[in-house]
N, C-alpha and C. Protein backbone atom coordinates (compact mmCIF):
# COMPACT_ATOMS: atom_id res chain seq x y z
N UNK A 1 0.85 -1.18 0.00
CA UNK A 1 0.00 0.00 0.00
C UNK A 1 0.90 1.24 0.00
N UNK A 2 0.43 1.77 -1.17
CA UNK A 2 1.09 3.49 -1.37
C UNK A 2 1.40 3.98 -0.16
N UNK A 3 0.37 4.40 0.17
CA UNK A 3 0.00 5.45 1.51
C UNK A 3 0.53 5.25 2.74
N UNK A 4 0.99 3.47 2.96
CA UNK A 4 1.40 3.20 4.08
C UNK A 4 3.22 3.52 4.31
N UNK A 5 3.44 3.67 2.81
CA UNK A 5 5.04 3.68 3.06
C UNK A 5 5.15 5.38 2.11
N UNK A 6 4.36 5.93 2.71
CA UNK A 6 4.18 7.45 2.89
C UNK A 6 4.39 8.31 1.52
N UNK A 7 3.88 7.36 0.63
CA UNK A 7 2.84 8.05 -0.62
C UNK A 7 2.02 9.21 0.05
N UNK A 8 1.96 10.46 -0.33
CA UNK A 8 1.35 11.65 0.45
C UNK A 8 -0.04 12.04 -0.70
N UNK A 9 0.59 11.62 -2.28
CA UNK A 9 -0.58 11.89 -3.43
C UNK A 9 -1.76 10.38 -2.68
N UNK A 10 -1.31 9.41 -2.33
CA UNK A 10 -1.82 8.24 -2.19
C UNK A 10 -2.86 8.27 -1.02
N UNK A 11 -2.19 8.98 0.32
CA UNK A 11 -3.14 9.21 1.33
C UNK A 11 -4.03 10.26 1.40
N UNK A 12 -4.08 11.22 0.28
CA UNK A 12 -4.79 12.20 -0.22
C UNK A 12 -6.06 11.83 -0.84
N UNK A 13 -5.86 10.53 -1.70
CA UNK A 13 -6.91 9.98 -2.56
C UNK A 13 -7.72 9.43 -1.41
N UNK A 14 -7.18 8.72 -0.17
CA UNK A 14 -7.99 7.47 0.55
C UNK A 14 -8.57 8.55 1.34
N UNK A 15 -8.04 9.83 1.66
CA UNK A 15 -8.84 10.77 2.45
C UNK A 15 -10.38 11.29 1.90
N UNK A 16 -9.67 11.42 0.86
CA UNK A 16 -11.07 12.03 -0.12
C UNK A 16 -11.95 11.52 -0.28
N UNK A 17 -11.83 10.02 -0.47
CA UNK A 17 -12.45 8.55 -0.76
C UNK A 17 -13.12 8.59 0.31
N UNK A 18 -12.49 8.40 1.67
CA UNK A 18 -13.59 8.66 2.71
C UNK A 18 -14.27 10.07 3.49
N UNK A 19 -13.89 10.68 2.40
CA UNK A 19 -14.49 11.72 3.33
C UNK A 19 -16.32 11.76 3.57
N UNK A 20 -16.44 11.23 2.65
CA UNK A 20 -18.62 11.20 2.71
C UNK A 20 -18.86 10.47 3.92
N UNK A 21 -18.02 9.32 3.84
CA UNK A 21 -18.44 8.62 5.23
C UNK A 21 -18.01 9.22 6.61
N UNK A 22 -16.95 10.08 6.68
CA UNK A 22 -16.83 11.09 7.92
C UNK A 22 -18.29 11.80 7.85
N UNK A 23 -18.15 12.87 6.89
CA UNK A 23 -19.84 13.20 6.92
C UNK A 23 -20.99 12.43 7.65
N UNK A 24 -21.17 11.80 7.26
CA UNK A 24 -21.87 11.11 6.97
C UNK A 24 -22.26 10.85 8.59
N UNK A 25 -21.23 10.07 9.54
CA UNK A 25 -21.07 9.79 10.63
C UNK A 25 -21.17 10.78 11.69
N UNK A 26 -20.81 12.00 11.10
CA UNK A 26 -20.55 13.05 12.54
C UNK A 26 -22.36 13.37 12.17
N UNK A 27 -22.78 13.39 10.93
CA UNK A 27 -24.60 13.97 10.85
C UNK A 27 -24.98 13.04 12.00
N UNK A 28 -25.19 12.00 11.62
CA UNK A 28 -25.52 10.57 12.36
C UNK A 28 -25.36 10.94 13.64
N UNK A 29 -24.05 10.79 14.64
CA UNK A 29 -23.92 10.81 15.70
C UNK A 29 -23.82 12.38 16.60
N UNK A 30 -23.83 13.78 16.10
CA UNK A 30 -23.45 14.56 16.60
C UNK A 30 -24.55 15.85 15.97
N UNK A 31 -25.26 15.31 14.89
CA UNK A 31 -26.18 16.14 14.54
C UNK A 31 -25.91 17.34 13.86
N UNK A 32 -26.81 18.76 13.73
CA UNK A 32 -25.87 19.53 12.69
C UNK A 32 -25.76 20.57 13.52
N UNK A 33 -25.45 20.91 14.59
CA UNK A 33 -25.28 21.92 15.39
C UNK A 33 -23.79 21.95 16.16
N UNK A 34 -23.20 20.82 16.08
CA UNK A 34 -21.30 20.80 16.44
C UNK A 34 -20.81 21.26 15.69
N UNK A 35 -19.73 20.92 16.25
CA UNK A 35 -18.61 21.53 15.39
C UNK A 35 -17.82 21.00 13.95
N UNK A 36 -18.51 20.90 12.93
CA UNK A 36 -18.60 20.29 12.06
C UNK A 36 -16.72 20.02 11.55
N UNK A 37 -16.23 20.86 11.31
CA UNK A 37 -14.94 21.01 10.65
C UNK A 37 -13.93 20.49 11.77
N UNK A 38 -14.31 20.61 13.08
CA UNK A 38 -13.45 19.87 14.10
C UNK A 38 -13.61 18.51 14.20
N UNK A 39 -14.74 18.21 13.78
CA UNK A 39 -15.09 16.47 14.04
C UNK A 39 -14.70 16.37 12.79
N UNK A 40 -14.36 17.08 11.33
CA UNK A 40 -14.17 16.00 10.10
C UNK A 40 -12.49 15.97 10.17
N UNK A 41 -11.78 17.01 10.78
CA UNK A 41 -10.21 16.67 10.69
C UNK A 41 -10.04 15.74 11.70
N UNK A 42 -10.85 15.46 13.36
CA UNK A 42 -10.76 14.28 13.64
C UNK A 42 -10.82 13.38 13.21
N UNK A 43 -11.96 12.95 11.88
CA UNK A 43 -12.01 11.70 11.43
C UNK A 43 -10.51 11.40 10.52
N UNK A 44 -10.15 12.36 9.78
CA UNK A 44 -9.31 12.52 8.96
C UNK A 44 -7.79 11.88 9.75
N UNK A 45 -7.75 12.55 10.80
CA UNK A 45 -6.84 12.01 11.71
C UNK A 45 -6.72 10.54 12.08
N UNK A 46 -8.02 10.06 12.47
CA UNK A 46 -8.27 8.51 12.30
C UNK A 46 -8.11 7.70 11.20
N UNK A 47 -8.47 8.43 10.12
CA UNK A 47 -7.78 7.64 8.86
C UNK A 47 -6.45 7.57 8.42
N UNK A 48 -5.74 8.78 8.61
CA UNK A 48 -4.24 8.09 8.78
C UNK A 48 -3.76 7.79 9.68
N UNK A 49 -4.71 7.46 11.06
CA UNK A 49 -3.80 6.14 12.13
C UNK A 49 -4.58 5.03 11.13
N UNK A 50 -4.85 5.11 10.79
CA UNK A 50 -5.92 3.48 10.32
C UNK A 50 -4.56 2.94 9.22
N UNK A 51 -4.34 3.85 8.48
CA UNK A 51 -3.22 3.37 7.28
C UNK A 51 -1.92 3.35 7.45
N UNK A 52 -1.75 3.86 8.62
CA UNK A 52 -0.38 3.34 8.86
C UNK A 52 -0.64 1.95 10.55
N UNK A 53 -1.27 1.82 11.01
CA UNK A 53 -1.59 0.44 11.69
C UNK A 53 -1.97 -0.52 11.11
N UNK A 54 -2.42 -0.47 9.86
CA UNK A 54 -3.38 -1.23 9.00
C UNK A 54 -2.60 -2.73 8.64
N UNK A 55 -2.64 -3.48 9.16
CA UNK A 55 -2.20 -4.72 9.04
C UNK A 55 -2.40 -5.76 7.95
N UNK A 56 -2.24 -6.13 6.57
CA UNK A 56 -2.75 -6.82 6.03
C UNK A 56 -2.60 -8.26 6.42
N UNK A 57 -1.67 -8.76 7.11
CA UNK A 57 -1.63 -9.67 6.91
C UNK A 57 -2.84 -10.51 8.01
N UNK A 58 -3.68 -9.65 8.33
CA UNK A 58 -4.99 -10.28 9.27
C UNK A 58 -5.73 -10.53 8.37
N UNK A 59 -6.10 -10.44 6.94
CA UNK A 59 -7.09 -10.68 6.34
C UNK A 59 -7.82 -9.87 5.91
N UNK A 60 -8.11 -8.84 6.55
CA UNK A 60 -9.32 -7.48 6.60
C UNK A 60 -9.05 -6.67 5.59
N UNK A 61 -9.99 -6.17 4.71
CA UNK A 61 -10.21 -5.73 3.86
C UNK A 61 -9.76 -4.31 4.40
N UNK A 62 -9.34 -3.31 3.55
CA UNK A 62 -8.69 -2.06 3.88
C UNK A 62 -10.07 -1.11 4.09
N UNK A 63 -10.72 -1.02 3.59
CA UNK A 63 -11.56 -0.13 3.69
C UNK A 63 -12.93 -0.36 4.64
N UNK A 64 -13.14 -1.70 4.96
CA UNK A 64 -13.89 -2.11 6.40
C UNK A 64 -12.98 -1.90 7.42
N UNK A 65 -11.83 -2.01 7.26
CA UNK A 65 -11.09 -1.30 7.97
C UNK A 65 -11.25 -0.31 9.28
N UNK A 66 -10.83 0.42 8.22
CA UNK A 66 -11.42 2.22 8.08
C UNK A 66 -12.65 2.33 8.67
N UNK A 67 -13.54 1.88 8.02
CA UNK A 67 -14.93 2.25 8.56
C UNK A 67 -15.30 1.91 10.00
N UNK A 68 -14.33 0.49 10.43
CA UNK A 68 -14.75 0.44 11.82
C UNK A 68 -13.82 1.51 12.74
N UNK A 69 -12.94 1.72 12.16
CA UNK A 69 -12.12 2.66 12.80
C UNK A 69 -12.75 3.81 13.31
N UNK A 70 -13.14 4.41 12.06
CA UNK A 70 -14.39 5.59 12.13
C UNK A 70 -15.34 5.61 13.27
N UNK A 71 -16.17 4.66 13.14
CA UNK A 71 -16.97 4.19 13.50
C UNK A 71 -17.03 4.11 15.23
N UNK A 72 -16.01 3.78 15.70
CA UNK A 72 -15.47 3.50 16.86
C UNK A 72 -14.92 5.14 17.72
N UNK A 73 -14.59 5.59 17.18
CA UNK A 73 -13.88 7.00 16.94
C UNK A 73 -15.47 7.36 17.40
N UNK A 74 -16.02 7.96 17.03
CA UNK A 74 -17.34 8.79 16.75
C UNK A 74 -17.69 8.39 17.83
N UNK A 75 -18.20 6.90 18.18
CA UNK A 75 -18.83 6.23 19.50
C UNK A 75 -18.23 6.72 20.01
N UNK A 76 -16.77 6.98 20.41
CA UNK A 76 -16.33 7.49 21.74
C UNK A 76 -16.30 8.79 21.98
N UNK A 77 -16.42 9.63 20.74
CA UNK A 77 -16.40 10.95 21.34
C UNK A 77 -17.92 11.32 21.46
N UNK A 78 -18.88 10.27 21.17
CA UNK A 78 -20.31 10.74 21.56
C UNK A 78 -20.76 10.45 22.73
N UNK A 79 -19.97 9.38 23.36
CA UNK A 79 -19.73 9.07 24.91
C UNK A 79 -19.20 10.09 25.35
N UNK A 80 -18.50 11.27 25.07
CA UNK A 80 -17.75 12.15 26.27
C UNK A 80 -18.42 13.20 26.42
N UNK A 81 -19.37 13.19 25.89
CA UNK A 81 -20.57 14.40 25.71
C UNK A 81 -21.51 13.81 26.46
N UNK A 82 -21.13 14.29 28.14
CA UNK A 82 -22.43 13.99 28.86
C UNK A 82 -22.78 14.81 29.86
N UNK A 83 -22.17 16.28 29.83
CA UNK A 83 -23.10 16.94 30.13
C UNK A 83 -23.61 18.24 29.42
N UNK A 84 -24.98 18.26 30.11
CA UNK A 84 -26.33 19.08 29.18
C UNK A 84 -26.06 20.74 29.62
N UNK A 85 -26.26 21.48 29.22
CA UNK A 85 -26.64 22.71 29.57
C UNK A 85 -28.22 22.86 29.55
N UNK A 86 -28.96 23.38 30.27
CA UNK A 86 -30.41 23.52 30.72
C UNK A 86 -30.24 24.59 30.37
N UNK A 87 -30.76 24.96 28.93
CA UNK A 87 -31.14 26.54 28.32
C UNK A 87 -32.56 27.04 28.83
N UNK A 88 -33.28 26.42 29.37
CA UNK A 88 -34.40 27.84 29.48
C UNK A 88 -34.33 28.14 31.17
N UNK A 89 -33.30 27.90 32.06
CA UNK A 89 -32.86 28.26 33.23
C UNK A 89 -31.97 29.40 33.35
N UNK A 90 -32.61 30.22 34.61
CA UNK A 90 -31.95 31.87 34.03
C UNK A 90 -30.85 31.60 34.74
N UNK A 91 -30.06 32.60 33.57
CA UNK A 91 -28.36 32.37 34.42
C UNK A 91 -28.65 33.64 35.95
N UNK A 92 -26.96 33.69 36.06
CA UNK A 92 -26.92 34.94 37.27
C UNK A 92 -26.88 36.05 37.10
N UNK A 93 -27.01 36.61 35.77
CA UNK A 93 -26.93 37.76 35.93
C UNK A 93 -28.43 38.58 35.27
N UNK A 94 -29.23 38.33 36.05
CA UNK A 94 -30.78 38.67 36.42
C UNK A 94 -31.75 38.40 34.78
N UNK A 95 -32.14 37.28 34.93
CA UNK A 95 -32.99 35.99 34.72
C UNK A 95 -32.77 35.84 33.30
N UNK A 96 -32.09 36.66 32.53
CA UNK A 96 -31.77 35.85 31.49
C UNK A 96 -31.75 34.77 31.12
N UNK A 97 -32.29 33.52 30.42
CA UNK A 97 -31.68 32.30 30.08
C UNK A 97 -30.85 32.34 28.82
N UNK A 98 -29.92 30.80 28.79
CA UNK A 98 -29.18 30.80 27.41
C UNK A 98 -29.96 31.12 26.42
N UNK A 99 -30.92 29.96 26.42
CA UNK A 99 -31.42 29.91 25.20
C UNK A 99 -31.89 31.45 24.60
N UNK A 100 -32.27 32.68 25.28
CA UNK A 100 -32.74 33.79 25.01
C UNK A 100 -31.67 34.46 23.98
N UNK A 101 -30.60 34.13 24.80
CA UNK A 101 -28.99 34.90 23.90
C UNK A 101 -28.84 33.87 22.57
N UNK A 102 -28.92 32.87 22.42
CA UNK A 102 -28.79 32.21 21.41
C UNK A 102 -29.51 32.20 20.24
N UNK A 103 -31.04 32.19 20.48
CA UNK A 103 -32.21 31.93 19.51
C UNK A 103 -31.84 32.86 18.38
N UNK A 104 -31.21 34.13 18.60
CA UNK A 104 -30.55 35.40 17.60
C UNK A 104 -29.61 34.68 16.68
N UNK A 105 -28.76 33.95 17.05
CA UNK A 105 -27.62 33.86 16.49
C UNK A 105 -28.11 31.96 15.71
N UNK A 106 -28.81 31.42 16.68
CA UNK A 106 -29.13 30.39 16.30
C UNK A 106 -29.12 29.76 14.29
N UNK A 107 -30.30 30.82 13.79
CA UNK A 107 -30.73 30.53 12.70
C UNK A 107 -29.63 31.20 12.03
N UNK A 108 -29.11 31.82 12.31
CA UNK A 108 -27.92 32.50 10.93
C UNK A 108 -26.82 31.53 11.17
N UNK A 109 -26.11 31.09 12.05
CA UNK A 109 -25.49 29.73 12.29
C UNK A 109 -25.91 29.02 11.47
N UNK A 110 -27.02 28.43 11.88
CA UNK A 110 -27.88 27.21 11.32
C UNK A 110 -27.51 26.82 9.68
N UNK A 111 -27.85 28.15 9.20
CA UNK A 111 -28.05 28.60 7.98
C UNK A 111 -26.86 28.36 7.16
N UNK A 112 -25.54 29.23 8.21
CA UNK A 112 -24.26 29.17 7.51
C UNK A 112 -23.46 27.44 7.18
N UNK A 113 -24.07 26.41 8.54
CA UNK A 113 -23.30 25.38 8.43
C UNK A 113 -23.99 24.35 7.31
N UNK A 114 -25.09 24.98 7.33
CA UNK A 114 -26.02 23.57 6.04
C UNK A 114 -25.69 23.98 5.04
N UNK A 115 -25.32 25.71 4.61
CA UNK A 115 -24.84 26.04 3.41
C UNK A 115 -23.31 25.57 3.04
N UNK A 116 -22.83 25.27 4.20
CA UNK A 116 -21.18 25.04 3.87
C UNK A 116 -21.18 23.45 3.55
N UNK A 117 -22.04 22.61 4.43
CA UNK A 117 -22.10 20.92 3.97
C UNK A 117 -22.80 20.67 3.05
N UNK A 118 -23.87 21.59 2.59
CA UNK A 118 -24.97 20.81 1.47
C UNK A 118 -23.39 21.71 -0.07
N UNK A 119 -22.26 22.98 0.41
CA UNK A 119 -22.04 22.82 -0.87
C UNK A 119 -20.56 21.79 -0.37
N UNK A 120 -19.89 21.74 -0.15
CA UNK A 120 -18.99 20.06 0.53
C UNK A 120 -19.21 19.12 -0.10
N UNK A 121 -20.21 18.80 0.04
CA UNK A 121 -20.99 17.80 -0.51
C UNK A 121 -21.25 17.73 -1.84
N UNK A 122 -21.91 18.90 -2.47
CA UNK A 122 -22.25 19.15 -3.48
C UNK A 122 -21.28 18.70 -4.39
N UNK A 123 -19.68 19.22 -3.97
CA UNK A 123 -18.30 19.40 -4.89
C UNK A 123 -17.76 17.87 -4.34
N UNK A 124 -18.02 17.29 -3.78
CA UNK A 124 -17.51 15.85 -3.75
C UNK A 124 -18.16 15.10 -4.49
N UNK A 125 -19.73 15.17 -4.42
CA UNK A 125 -20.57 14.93 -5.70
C UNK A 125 -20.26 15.35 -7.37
N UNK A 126 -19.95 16.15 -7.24
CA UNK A 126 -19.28 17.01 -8.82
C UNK A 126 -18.55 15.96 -9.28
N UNK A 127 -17.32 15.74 -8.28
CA UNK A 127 -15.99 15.06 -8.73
C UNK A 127 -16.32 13.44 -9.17
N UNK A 128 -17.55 12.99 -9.04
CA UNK A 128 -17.75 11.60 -9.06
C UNK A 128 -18.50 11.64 -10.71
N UNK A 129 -18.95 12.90 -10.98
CA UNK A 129 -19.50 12.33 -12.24
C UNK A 129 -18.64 12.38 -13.21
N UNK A 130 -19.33 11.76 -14.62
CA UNK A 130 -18.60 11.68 -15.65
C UNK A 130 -18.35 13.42 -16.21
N UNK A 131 -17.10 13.65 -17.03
CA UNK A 131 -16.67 15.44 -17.06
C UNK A 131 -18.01 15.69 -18.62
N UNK A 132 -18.97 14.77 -18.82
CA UNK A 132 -19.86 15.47 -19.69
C UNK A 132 -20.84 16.04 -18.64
N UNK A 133 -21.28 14.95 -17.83
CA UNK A 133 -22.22 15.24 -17.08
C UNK A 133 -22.02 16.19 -15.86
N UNK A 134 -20.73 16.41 -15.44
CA UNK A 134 -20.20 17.66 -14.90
C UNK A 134 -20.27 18.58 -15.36
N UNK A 135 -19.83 18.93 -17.05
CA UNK A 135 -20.15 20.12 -17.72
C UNK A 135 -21.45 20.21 -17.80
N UNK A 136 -22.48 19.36 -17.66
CA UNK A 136 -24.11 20.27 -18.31
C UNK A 136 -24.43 20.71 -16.68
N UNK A 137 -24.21 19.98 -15.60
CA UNK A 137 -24.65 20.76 -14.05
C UNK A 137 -23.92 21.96 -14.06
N UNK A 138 -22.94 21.99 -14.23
CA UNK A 138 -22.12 23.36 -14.23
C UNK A 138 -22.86 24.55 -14.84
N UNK A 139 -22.84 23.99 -16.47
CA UNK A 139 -23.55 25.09 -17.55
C UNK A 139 -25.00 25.48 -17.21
N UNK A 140 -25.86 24.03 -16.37
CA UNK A 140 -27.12 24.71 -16.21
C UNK A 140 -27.55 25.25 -15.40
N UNK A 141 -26.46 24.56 -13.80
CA UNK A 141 -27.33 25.07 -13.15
C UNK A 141 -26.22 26.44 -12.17
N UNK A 142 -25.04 26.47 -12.74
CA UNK A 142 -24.32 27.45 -12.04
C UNK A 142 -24.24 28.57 -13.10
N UNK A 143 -24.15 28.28 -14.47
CA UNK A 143 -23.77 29.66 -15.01
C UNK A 143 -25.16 29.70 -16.02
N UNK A 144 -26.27 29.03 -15.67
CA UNK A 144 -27.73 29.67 -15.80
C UNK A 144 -27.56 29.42 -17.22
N UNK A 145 -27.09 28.52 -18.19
CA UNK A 145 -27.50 28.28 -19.18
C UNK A 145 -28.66 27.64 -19.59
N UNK A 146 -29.64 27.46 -20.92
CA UNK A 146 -30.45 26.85 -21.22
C UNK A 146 -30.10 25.41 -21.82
N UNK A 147 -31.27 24.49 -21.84
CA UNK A 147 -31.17 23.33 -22.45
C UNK A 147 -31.15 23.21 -23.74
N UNK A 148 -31.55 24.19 -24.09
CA UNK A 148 -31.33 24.33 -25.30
C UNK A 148 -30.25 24.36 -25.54
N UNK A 149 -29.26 25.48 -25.48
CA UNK A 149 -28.33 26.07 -25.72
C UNK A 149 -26.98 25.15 -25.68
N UNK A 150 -27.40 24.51 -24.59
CA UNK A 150 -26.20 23.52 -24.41
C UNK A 150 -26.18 22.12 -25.08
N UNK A 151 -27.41 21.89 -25.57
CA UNK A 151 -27.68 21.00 -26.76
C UNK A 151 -27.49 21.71 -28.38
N UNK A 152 -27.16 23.12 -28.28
CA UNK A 152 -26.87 23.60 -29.69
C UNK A 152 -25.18 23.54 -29.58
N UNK A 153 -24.71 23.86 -28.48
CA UNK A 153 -23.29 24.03 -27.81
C UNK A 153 -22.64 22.67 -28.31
N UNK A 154 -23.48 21.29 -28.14
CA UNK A 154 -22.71 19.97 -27.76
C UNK A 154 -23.38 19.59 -29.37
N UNK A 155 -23.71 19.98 -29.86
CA UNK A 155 -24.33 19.74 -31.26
C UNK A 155 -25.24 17.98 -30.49
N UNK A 156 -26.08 17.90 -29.83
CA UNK A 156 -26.91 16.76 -29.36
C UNK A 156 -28.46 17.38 -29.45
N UNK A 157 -29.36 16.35 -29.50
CA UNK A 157 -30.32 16.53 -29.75
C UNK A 157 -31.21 16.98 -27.84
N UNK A 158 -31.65 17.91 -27.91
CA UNK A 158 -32.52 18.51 -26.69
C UNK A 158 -32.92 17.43 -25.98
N UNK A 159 -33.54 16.19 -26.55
CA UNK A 159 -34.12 14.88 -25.66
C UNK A 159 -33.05 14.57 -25.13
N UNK A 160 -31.82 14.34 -25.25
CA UNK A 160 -30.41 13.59 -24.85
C UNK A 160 -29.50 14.54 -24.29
N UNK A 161 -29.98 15.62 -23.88
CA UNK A 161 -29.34 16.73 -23.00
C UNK A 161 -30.16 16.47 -21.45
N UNK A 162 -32.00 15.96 -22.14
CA UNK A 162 -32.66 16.22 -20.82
C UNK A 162 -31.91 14.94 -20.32
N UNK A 163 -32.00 13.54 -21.01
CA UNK A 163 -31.31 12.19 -20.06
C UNK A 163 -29.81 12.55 -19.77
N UNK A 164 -29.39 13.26 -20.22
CA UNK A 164 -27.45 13.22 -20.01
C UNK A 164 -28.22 14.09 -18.00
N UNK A 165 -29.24 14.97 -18.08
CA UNK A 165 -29.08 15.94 -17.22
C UNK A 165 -29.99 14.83 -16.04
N UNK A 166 -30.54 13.62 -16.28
CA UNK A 166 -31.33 13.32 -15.38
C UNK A 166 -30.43 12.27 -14.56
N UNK A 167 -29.17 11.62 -15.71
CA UNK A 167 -28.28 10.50 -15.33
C UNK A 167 -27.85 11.31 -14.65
N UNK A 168 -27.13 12.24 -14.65
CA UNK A 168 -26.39 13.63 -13.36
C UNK A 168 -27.00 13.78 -12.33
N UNK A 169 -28.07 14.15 -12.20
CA UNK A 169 -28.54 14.36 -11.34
C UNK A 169 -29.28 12.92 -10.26
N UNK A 170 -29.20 12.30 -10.99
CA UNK A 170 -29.18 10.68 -10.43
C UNK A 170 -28.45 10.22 -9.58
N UNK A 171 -27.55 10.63 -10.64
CA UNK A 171 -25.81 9.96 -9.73
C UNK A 171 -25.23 11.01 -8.57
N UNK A 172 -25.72 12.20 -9.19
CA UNK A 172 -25.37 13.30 -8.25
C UNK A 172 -26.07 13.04 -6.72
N UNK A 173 -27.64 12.30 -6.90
CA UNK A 173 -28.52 12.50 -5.19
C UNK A 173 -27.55 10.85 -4.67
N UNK A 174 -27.14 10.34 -5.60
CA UNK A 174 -26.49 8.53 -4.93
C UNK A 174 -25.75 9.48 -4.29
N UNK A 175 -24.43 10.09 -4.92
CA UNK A 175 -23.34 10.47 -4.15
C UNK A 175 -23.19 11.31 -2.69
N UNK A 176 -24.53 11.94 -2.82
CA UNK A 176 -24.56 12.81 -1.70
C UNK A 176 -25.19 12.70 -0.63
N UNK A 177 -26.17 11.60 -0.71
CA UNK A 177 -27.35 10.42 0.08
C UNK A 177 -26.65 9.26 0.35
């Protein structure tokens, strides 16, 4: 294995490779209100202890591996999260509660971290399709071209722009689901 005898292009690919399933895991176990970018370089961190401990000669497939690694990782830091803050209890300095100071800031938070994972996501999705079907999401739906246009562009017939755009978007909800 590349990566294990410190291929750096090599442990780059297996990072990337798993990165949906870090996603994937911190949604699952930690919900969307943590600290999103601190729990995915943790996972990241776990994946290169995983590839350089990674033992082949046990049998185990490299990438079940990984996943229990992950997997295990997450369980334990969702175990160390055990205690609550009681937001609608007024603090001390005359009856304020948390939750009052927060509810402001809450939804623009909210807002900023689903916009940063749904586009994350989005561009890890990009990279999986084929570069035709990358170019018509691009052309249609970022730089607002028509179907038409991009079927006069690709010299293809309008019916076979709409299936090139439905296989994309197909493969695009697998990758990101």
């Amino acid at each position: 294995m590349a990566a294990k005898n410190g291929d750096k292009e090599a442990k780059e690919i297996i990072l990337r490779k798993f990165t949906p399933l870090l996603i994937k895991n911190i949604i699952k176990y930690f919900g969307k209100n943590q600290d999103f970018y601190d729990l995915l370089q943790e996972g990241r961190v776990v994946i290169l202890q995983s590839i350089r401990d990674f033992d082949e000669n046990l049998g185990v497939p490299f990438p079940g591996y990984v996943k229990r690694q992950i997997f295990y990782h997450y369980i334990n830091e969702r175990k160390k999260i055990r205690e609550y803050l009681i937001l609608d209890q007024p603090l001390n300095d005359g009856g304020f509660c948390l939750m009052d100071r927060l509810i402001k800031e809450e939804r623009r938070l909210e807002e900023d971290y689903l916009s940063k994972v749904e586009k994350e996501l989005l561009y890890i999705g990009l990279e999986k399709l084929t570069p035709k079907q990358k170019e018509l999401i691009l052309d249609y739906y970022f730089k607002g071209k028509t179907l038409k246009s991009i079927a006069e562009k690709k010299g293809l017939s309008y019916q076979s722009i709409i299936k090139l755009k439905a296989r994309a978007l197909k493969r695009l909800q697998k990758e990101i689901v």
